[in-house]
Every structure is written in structure tokens, then in C-alpha cells.
C-alpha atoms as a PDB file:
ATOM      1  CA  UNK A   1     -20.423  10.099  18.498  1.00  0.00           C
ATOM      2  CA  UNK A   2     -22.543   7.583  20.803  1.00  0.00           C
ATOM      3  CA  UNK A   3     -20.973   4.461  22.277  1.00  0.00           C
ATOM      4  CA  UNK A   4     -23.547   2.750  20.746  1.00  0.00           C
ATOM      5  CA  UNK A   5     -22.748   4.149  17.513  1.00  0.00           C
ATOM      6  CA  UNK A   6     -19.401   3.517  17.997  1.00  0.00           C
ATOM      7  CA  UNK A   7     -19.517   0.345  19.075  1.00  0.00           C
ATOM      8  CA  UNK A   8     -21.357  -0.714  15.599  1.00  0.00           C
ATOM      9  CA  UNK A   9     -18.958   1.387  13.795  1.00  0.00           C
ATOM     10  CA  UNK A  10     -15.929  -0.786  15.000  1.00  0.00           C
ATOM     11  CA  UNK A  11     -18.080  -4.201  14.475  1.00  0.00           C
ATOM     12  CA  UNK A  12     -18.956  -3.095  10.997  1.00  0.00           C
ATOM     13  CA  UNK A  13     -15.408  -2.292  10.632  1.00  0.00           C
ATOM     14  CA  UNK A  14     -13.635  -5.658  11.776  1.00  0.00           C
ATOM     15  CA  UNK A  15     -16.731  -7.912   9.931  1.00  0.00           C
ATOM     16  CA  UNK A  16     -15.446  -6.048   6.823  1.00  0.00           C
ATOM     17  CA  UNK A  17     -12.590  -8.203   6.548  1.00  0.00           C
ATOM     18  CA  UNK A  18     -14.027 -10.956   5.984  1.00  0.00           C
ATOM     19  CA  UNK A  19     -14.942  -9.712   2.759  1.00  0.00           C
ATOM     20  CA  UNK A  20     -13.254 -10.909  -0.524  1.00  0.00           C
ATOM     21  CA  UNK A  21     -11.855  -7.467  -1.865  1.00  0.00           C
ATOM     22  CA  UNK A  22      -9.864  -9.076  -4.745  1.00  0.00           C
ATOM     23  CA  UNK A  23      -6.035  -7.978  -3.136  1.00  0.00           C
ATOM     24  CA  UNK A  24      -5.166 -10.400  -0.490  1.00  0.00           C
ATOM     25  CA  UNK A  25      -2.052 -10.423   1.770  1.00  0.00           C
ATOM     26  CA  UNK A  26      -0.388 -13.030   3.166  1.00  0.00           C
ATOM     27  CA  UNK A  27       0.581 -13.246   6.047  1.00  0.00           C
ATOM     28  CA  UNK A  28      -1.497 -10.639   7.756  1.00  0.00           C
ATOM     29  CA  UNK A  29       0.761 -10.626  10.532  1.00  0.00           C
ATOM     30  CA  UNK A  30       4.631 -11.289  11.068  1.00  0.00           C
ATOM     31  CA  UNK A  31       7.085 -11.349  13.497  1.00  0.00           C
ATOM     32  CA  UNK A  32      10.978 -11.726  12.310  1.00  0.00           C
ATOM     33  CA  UNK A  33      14.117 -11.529  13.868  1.00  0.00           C
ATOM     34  CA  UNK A  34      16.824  -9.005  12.881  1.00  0.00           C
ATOM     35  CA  UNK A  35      18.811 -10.085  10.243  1.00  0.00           C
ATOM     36  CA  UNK A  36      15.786 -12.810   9.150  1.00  0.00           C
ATOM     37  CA  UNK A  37      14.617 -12.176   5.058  1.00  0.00           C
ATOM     38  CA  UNK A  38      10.908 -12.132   4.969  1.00  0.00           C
ATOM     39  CA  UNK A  39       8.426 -12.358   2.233  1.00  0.00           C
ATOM     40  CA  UNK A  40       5.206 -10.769   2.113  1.00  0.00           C
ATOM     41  CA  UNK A  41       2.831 -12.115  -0.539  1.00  0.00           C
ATOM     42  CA  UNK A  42       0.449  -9.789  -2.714  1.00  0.00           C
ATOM     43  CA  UNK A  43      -2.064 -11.376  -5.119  1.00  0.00           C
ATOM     44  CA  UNK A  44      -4.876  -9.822  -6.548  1.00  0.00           C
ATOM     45  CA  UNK A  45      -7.650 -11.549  -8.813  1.00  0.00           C
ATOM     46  CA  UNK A  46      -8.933  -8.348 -10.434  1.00  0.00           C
ATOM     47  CA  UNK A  47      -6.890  -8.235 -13.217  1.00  0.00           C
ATOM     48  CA  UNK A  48      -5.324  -4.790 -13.457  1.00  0.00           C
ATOM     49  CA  UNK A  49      -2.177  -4.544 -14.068  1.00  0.00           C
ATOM     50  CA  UNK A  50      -0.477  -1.735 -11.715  1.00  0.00           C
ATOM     51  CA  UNK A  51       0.190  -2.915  -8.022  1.00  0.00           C
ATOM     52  CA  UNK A  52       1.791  -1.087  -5.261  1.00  0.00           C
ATOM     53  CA  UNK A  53       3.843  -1.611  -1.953  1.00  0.00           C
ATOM     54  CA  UNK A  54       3.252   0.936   0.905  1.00  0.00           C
ATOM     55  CA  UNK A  55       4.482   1.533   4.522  1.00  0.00           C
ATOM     56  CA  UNK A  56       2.607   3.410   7.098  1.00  0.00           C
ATOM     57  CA  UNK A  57       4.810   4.781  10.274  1.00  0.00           C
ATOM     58  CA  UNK A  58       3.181   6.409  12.617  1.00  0.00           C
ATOM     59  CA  UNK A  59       2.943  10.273  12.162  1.00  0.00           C
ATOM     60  CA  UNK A  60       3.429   9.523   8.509  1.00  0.00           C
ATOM     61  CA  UNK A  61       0.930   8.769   5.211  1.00  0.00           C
ATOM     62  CA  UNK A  62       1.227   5.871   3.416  1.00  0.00           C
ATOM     63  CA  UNK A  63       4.913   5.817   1.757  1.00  0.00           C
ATOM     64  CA  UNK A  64       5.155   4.371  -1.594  1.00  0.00           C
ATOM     65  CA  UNK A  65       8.006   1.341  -1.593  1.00  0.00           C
ATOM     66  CA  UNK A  66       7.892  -0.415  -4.986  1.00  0.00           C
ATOM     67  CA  UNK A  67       4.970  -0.461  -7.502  1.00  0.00           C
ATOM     68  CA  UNK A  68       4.451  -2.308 -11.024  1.00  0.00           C
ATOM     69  CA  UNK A  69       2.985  -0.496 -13.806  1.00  0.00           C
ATOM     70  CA  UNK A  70       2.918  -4.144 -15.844  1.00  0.00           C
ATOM     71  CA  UNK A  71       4.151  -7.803 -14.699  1.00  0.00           C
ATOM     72  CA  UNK A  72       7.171  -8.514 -14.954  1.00  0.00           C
ATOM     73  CA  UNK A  73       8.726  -4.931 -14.470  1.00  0.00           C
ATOM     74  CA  UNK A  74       9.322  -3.311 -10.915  1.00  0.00           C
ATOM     75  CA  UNK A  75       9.711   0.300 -10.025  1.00  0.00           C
ATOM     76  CA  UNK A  76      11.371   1.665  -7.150  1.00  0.00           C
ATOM     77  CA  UNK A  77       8.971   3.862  -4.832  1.00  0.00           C
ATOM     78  CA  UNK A  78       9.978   6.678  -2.550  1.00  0.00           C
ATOM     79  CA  UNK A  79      11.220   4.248   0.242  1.00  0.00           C
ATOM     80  CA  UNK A  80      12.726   0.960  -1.517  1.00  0.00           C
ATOM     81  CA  UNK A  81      16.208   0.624   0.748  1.00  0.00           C
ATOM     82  CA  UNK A  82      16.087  -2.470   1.950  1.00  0.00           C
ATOM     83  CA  UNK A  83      13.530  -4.230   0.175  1.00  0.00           C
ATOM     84  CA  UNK A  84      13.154  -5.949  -2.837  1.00  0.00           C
ATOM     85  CA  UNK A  85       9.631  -6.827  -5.166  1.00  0.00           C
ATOM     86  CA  UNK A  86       9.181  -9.069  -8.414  1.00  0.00           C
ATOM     87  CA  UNK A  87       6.402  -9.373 -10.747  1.00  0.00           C
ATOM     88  CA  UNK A  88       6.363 -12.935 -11.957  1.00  0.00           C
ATOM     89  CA  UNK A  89       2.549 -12.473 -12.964  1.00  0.00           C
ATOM     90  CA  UNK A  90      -0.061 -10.048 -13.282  1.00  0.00           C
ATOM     91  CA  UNK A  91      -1.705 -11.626 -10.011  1.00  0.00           C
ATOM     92  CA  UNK A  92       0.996 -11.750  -8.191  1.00  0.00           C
ATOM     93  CA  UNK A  93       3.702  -8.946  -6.074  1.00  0.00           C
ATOM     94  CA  UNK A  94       5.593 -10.033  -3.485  1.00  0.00           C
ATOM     95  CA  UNK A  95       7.744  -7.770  -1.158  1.00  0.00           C
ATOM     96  CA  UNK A  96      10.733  -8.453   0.406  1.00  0.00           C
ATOM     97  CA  UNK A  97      12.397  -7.859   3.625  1.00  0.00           C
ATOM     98  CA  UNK A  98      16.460  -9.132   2.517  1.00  0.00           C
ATOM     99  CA  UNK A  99      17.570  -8.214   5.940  1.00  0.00           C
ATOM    100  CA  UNK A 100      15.196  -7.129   8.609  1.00  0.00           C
ATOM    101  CA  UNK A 101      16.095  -4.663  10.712  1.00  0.00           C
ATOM    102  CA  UNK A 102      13.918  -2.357  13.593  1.00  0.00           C
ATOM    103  CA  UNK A 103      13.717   0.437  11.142  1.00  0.00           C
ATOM    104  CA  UNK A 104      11.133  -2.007   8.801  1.00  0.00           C
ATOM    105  CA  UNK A 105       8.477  -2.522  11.854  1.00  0.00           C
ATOM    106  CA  UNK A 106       5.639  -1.007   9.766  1.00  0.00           C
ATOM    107  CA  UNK A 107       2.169  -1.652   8.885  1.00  0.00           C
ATOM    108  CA  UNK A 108       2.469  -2.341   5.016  1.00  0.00           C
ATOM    109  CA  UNK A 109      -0.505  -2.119   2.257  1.00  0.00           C
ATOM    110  CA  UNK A 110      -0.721  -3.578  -0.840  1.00  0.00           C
ATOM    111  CA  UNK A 111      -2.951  -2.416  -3.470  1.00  0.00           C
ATOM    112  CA  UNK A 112      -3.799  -2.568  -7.425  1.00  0.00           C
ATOM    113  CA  UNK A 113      -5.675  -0.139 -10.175  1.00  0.00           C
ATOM    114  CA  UNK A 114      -6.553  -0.191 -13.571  1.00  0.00           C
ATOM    115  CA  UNK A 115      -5.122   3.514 -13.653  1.00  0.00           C
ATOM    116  CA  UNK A 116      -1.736   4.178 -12.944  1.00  0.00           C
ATOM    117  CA  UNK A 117      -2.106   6.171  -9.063  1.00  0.00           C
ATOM    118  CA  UNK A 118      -0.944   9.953  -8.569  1.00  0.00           C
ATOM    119  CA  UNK A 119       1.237   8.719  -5.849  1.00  0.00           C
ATOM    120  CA  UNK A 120       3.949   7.624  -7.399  1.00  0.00           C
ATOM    121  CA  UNK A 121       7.484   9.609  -7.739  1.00  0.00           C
ATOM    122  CA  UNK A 122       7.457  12.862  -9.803  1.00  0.00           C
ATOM    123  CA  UNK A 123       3.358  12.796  -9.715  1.00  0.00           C
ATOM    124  CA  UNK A 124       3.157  17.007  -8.061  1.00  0.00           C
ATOM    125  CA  UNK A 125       2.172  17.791  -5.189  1.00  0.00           C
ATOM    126  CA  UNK A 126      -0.658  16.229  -3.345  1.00  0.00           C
ATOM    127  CA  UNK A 127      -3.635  18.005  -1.211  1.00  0.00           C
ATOM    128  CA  UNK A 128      -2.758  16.328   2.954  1.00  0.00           C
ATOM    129  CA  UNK A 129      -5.560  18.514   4.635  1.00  0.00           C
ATOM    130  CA  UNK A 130      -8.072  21.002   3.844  1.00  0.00           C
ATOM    131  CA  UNK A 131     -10.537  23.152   6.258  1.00  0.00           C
ATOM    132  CA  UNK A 132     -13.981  22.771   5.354  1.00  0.00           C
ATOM    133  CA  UNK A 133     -14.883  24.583   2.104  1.00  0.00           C
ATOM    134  CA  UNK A 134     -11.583  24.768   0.537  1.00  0.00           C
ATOM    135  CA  UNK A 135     -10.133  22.742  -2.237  1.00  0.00           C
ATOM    136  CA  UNK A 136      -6.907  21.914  -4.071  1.00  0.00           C
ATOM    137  CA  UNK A 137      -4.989  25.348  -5.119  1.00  0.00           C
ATOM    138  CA  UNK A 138      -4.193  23.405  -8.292  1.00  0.00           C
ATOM    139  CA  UNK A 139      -7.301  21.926 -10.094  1.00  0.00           C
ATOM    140  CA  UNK A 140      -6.215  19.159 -12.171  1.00  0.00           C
ATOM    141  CA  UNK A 141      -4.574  15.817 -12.633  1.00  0.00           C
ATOM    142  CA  UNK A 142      -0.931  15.308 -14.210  1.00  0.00           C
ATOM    143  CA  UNK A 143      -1.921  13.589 -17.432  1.00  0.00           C
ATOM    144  CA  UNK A 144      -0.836   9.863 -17.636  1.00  0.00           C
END
């Protein structure tokens, strides 16, 4: 790839932010003490009613943490020690931190869908990487 191709690639990239995508969080960054509770905020104006909680370490895919199929009930993801969620509204899914500790230094994601996600718990297996022709060895969807 060119520099200058690059170069618009990463502008394009950072002026997408400033785009309303309809799942804000808040704050985008934070900085807390060990020990310290911390609440992330997750609101979404889109109306759907499944929202999700994710961590990203590096050398790992997103890791599920808590999700809500409906407000006001709260699921436990994959990776939910340490962290707590409620659902007081449909909009609204805050995460969080009761006691911070080094192991939490992430990059979280929030997200929402009118569909209930295949990454949830007890969804299969998922495809990770494929060379260029392949596909999935299993060709369908667990049905919802």
C-alpha cells in the first residue's frame, strides 16, 4: 500500500468517529487506580434490544463479558469475573469495574443488534481464519 494511500486510509479512519453510529461510550478513555470501582456507560438510540460487553487483550479476539438479550435482564459472557452490568432501560448498559485490578487494562466494546449475535456462550464453533478460497467446514447458523 502507498503512503499516500495510507495516509488517507488512517484520516478516513480517525474522521469516522465523529460520526453518530447510534452506540456511544462514555468515557472513551479511563485511567483508575487499583482497587478504584469504575463505570463505563453504554447507550444506544437504535432501539434493539440485545447489547453486549467485550474485552480485547492483545493476542486475543474480542471476549464476550456480559450481554442483554432484553432490558432489565443480564447474562453473564465468557469473561464476567470481576465485573458487573445492569439493564435499567433498553438504551442503556453500563459495565462495571467493582474492584480494578491490572488484569482489567483492556480495550472494551460495546455493541447492540436486533438479532441475538452467534457469539455468545454455547453458540458452536466460530470460523478465526481462512486462506483464500476456503469457507466454513460447517455451513449454517445455530437457529435462534
Amino acid at each position: 500500500m502507498s503512503p499516500c494511500l495510507l495516509g488517507c486510509v488512517v484520516f478516513c479512519l480517525l474522521q469516522a468517529g465523529a460520526v453518530h453510529a447510534g452506540v456511544t461510550q462514555d468515557p472513551r478513555f479511563q485511567v483508575v487506580r487499583a482497587g478504584q470501582s469504575a463505570t463505563l456507560k453504554c447507550t444506544q438510540d437504535l432501539g434493539h434490544d440485545r447489547m453486549y460487553w467485550y474485552r480485547q487483550d492483545p493476542g486475543h479476539g474480542l471476549r464476550l463479558i456480559h450481554y442483554s438479550a432484553a432490558a432489565p435482564t443480564t447474562e453473564k459472557g465468557d469473561v464476567p469475573d470481576g465485573y458487573s452490568v445492569s439493564r435499567p432501560s433498553t438504551e442503556n448498559f453500563p459495565l462495571m469495574l467493582e474492584s480494578a485490578n491490572s488484569s482489567q487494562t483492556s480495550v472494551y466494546f460495546c455493541g447492540s443488534s436486533y438479532f441475538l449475535l452467534s457469539v455468545q456462550k454455547d453458540r458452536g464453533p466460530t470460523c478465526r481464519l481462512l486462506a483464500p478460497g476456503t469457507s466454513c467446514p460447517w455451513d449454517h447458523v445455530p437457529a435462534l
